[in-house]
PDB file of N, CA and C in Angstrom:
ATOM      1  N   UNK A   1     -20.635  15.640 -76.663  1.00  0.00           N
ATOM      2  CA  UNK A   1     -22.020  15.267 -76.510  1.00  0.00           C
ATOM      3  C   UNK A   1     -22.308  15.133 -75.019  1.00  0.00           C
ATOM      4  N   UNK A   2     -23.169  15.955 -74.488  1.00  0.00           N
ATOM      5  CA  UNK A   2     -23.518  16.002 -73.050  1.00  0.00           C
ATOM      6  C   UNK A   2     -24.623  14.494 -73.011  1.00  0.00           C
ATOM      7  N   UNK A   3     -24.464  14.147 -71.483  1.00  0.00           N
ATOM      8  CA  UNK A   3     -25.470  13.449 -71.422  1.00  0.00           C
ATOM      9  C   UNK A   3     -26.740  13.582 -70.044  1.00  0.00           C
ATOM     10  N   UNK A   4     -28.132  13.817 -69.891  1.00  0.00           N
ATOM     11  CA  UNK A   4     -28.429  13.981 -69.014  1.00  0.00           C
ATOM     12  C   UNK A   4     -29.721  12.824 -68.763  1.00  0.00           C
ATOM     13  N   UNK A   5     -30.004  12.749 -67.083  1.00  0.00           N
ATOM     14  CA  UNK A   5     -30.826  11.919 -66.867  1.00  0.00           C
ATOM     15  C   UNK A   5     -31.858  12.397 -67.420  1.00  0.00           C
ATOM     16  N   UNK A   6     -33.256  11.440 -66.948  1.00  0.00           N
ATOM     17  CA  UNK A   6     -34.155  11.788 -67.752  1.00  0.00           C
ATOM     18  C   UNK A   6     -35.417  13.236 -66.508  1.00  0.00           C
ATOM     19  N   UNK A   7     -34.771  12.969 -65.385  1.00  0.00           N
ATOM     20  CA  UNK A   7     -35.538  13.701 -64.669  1.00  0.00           C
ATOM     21  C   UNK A   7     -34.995  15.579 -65.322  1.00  0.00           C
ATOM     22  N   UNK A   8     -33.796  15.507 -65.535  1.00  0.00           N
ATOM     23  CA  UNK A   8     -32.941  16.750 -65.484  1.00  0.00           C
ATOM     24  C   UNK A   8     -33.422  17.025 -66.572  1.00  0.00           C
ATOM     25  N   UNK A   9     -33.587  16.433 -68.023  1.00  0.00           N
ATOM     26  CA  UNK A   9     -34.246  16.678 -68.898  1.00  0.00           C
ATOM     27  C   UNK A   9     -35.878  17.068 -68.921  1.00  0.00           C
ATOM     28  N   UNK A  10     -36.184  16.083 -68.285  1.00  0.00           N
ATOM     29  CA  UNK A  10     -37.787  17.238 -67.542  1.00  0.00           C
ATOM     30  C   UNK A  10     -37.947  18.350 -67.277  1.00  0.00           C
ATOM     31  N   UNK A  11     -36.866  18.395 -66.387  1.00  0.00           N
ATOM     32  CA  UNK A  11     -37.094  19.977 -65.266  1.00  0.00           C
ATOM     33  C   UNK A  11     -36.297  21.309 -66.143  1.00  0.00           C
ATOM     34  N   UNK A  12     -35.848  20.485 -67.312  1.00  0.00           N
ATOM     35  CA  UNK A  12     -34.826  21.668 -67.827  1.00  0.00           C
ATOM     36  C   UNK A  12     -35.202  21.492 -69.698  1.00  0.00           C
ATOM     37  N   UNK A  13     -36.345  21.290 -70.196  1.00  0.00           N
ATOM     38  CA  UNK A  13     -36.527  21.049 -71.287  1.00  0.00           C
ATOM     39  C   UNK A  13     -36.116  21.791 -72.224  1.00  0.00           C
ATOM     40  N   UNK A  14     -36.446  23.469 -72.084  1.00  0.00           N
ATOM     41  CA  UNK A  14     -36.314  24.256 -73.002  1.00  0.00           C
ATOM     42  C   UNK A  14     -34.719  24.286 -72.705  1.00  0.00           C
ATOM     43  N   UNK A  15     -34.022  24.494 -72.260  1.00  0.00           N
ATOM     44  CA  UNK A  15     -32.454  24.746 -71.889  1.00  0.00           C
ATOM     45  C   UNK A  15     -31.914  23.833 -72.951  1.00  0.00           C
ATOM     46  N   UNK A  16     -32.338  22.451 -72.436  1.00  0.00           N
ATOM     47  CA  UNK A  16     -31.544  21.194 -73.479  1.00  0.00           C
ATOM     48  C   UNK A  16     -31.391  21.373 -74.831  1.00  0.00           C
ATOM     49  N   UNK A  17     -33.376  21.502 -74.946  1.00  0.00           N
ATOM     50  CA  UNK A  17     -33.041  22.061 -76.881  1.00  0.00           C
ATOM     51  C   UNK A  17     -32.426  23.429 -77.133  1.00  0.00           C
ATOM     52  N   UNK A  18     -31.894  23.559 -76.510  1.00  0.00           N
ATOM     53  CA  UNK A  18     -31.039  25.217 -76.778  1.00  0.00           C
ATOM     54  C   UNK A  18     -30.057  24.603 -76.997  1.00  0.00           C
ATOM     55  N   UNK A  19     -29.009  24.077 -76.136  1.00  0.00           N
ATOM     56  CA  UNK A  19     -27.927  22.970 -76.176  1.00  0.00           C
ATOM     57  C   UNK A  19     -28.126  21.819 -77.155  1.00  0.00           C
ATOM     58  N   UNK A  20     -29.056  21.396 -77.633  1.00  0.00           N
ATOM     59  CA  UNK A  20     -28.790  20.615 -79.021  1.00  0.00           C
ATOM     60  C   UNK A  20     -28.608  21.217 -80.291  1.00  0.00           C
ATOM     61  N   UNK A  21     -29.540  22.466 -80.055  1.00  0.00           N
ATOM     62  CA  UNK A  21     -28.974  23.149 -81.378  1.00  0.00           C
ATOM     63  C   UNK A  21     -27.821  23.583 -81.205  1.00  0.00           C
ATOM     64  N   UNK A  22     -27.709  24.040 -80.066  1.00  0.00           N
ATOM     65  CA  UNK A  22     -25.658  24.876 -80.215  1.00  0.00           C
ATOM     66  C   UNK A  22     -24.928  23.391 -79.996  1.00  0.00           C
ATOM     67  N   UNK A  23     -25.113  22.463 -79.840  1.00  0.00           N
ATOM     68  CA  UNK A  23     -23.827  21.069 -80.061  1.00  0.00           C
ATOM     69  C   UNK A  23     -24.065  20.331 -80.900  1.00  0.00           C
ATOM     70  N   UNK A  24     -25.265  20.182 -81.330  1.00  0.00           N
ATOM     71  CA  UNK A  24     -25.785  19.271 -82.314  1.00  0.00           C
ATOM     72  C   UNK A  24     -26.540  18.132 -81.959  1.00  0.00           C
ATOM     73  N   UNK A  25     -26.409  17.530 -80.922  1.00  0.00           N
ATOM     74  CA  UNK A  25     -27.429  16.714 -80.281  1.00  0.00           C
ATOM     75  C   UNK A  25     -27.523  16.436 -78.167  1.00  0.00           C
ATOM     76  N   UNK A  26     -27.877  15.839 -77.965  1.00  0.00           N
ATOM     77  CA  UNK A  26     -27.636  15.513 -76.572  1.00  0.00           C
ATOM     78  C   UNK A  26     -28.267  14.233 -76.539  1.00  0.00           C
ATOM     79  N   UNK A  27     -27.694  13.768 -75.332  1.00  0.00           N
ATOM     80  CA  UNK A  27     -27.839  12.510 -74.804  1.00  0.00           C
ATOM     81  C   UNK A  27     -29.533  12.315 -73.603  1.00  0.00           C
ATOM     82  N   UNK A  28     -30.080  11.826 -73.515  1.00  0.00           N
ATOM     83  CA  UNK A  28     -30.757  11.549 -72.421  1.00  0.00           C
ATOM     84  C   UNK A  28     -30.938  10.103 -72.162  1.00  0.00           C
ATOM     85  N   UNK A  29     -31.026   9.685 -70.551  1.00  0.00           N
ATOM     86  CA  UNK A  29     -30.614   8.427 -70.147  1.00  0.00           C
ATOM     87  C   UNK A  29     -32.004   8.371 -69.266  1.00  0.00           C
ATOM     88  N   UNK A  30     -32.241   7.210 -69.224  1.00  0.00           N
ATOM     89  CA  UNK A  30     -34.076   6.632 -68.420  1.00  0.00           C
ATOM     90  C   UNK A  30     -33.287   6.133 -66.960  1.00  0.00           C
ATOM     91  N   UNK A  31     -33.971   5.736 -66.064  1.00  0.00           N
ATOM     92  CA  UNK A  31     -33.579   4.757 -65.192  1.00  0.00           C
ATOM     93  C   UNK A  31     -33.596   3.598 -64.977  1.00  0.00           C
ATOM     94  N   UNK A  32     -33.900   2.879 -66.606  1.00  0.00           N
ATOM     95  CA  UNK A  32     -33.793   1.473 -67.217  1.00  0.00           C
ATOM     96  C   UNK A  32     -32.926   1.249 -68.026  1.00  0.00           C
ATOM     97  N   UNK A  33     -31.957   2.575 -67.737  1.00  0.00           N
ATOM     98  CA  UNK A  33     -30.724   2.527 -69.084  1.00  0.00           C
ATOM     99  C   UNK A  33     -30.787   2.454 -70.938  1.00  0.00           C
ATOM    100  N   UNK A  34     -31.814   3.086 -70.798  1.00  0.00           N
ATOM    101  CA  UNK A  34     -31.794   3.125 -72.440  1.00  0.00           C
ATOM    102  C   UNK A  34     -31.919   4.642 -72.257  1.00  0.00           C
ATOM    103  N   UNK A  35     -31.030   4.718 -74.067  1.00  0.00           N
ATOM    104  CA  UNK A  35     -30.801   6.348 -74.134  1.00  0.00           C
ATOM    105  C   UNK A  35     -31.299   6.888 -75.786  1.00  0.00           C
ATOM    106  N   UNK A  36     -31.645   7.867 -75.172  1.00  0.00           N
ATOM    107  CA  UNK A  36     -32.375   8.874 -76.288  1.00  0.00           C
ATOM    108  C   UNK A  36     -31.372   9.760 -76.988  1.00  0.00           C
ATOM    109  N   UNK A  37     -31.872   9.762 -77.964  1.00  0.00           N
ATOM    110  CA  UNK A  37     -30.751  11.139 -79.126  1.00  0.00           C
ATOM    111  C   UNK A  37     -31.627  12.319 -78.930  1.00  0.00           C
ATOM    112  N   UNK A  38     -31.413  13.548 -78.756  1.00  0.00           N
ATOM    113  CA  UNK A  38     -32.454  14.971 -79.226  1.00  0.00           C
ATOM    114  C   UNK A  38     -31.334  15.897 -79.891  1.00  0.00           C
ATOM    115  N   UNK A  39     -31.926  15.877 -81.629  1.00  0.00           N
ATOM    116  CA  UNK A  39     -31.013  16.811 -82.358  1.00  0.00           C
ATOM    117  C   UNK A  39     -31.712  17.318 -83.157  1.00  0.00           C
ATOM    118  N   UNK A  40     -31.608  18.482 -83.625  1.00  0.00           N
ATOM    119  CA  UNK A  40     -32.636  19.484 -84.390  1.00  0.00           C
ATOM    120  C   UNK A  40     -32.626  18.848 -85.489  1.00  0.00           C
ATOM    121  N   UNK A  41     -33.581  19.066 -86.152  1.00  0.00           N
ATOM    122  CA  UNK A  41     -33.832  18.494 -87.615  1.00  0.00           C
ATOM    123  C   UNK A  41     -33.426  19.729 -88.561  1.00  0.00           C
ATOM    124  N   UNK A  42     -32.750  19.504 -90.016  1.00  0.00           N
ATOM    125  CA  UNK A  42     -32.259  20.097 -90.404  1.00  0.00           C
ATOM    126  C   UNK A  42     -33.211  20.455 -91.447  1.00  0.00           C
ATOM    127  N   UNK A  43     -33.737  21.833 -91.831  1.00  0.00           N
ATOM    128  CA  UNK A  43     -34.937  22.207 -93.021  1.00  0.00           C
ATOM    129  C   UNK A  43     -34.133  22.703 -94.257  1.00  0.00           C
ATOM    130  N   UNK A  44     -34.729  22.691 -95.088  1.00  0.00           N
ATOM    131  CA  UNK A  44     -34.506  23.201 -96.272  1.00  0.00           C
ATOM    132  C   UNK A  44     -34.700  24.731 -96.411  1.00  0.00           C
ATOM    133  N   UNK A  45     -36.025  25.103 -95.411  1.00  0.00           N
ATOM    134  CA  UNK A  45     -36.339  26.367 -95.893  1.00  0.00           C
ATOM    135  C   UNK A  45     -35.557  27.260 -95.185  1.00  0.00           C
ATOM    136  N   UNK A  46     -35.711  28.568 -95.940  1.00  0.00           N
ATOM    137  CA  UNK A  46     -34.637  29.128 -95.296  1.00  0.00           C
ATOM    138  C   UNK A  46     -35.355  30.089 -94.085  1.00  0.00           C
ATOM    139  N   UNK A  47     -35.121  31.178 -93.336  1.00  0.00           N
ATOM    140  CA  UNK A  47     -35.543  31.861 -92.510  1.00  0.00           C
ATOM    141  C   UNK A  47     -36.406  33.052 -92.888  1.00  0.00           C
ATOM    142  N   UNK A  48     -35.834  33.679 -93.963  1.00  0.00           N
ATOM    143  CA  UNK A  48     -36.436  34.713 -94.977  1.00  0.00           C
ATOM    144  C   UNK A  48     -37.186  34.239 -95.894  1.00  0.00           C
ATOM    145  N   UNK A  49     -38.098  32.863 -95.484  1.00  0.00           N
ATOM    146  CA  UNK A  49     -38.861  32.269 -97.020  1.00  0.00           C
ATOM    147  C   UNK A  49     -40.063  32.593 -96.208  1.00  0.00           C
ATOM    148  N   UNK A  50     -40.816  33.635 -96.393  1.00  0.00           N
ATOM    149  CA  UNK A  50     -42.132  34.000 -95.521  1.00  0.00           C
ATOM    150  C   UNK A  50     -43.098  34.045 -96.792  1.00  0.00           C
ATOM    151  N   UNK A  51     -44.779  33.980 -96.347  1.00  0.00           N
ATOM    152  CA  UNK A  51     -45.752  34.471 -97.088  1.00  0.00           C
ATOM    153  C   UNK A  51     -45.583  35.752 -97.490  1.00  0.00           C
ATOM    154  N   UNK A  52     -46.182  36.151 -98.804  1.00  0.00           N
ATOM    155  CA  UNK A  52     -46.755  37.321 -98.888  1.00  0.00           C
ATOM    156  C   UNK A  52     -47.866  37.693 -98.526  1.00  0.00           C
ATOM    157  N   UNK A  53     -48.000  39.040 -98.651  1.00  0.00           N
ATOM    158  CA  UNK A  53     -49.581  39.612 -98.356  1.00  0.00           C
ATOM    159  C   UNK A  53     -49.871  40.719 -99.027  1.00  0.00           C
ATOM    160  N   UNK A  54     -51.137  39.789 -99.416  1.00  0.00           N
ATOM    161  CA  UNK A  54     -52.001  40.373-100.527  1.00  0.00           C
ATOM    162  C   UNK A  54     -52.591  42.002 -99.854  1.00  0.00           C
ATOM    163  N   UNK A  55     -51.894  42.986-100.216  1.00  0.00           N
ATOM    164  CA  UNK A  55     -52.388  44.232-100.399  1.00  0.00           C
ATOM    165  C   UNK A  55     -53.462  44.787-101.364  1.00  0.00           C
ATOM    166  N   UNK A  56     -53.838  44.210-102.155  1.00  0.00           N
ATOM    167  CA  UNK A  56     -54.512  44.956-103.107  1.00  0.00           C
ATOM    168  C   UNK A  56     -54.273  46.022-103.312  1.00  0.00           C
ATOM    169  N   UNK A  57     -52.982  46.327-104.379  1.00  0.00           N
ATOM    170  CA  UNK A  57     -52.327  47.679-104.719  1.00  0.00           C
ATOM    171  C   UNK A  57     -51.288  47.155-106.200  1.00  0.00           C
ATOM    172  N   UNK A  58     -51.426  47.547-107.004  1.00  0.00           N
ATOM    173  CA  UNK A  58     -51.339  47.660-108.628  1.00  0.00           C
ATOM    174  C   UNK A  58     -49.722  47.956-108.875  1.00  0.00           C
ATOM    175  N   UNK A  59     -49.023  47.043-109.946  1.00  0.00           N
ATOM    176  CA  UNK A  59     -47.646  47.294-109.837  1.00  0.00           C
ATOM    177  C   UNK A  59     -47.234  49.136-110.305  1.00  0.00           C
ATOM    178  N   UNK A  60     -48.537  49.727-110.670  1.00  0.00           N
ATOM    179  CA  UNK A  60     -48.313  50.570-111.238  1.00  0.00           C
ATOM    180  C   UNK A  60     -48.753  51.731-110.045  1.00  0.00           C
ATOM    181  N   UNK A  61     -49.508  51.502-109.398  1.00  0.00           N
ATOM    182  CA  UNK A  61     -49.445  51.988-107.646  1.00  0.00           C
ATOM    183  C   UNK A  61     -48.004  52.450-107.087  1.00  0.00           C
ATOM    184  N   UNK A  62     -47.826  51.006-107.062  1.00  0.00           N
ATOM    185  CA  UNK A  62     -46.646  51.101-106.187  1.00  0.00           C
ATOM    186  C   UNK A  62     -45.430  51.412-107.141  1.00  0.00           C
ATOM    187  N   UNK A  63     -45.058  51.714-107.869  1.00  0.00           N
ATOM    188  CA  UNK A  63     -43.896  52.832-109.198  1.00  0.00           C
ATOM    189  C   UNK A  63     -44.703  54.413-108.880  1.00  0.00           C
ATOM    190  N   UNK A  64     -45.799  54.335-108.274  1.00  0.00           N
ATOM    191  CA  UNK A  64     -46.520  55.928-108.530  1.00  0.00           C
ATOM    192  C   UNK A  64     -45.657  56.361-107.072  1.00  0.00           C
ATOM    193  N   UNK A  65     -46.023  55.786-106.341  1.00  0.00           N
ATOM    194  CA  UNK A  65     -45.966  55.943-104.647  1.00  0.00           C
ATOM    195  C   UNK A  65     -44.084  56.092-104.461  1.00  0.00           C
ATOM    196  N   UNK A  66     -43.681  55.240-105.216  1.00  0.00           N
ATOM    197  CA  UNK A  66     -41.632  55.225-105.248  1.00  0.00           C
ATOM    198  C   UNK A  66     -41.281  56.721-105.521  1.00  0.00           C
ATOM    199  N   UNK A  67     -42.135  56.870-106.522  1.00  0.00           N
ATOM    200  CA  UNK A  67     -41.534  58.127-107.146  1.00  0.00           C
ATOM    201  C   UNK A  67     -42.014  59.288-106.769  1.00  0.00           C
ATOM    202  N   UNK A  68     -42.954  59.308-105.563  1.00  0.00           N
ATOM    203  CA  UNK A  68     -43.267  60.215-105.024  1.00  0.00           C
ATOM    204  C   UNK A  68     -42.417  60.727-103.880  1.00  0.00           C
ATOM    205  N   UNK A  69     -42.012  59.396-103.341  1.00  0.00           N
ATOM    206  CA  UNK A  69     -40.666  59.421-102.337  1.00  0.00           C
ATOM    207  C   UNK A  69     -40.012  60.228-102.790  1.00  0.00           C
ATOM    208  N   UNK A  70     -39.344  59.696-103.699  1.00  0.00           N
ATOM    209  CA  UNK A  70     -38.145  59.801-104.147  1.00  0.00           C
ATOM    210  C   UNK A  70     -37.894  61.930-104.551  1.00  0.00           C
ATOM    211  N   UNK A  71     -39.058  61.944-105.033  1.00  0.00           N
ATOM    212  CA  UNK A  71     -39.676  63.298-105.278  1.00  0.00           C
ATOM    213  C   UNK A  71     -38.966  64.075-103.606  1.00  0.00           C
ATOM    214  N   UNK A  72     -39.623  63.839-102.820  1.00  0.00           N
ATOM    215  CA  UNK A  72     -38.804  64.600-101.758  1.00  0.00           C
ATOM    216  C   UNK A  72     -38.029  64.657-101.423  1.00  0.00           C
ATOM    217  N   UNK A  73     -37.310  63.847-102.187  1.00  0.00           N
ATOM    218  CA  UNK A  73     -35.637  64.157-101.047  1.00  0.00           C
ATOM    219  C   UNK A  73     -34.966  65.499-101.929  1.00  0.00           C
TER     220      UNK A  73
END
C-alpha cells in the first residue's frame, strides 16, 4: 500500500486512481495527519452489460438478411 501526501495526490490525481485499481487502494496523508483510503468500488455489472438499440427491423428481417450472407459465400 503506497502512501502519498496530499499535495502529490493533487498534482497527480489521475495516476493515483490508476494505482488503486492496479494495488487495490492507496494511502493519502493531509498536513494535519489524518489519512484517507482511495479504492475502487467493486460493481456487479459486468463490462459487456450495454443497452440495446432499437433498430426497428423484424426478427424475420434479420433471418432474411443472414441468409442472404450466407448465400454468397
Amino acid at each position: 500500500m503506497t502512501t502519498y501526501t496530499y499535495s502529490e495526490a493533487q498534482q497527480n490525481l489521475a495516476t493515483l486512481l490508476d494505482k488503486a485499481k492496479q494495488e487495490g487502494e492507496i494511502i493519502i496523508k493531509r498536513k494535519d495527519g489524518t489519512y484517507f483510503v482511495v479504492r475502487p468500488l467493486k460493481t456487479d455489472k459486468s463490462p459487456l452489460d450495454v443497452d440495446g438499440v432499437d433498430i426497428n427491423i423484424t426478427k424475420e428481417e434479420i433471418i432474411d438478411i443472414i441468409r442472404e450472407v450466407r448465400e454468397r459465400k
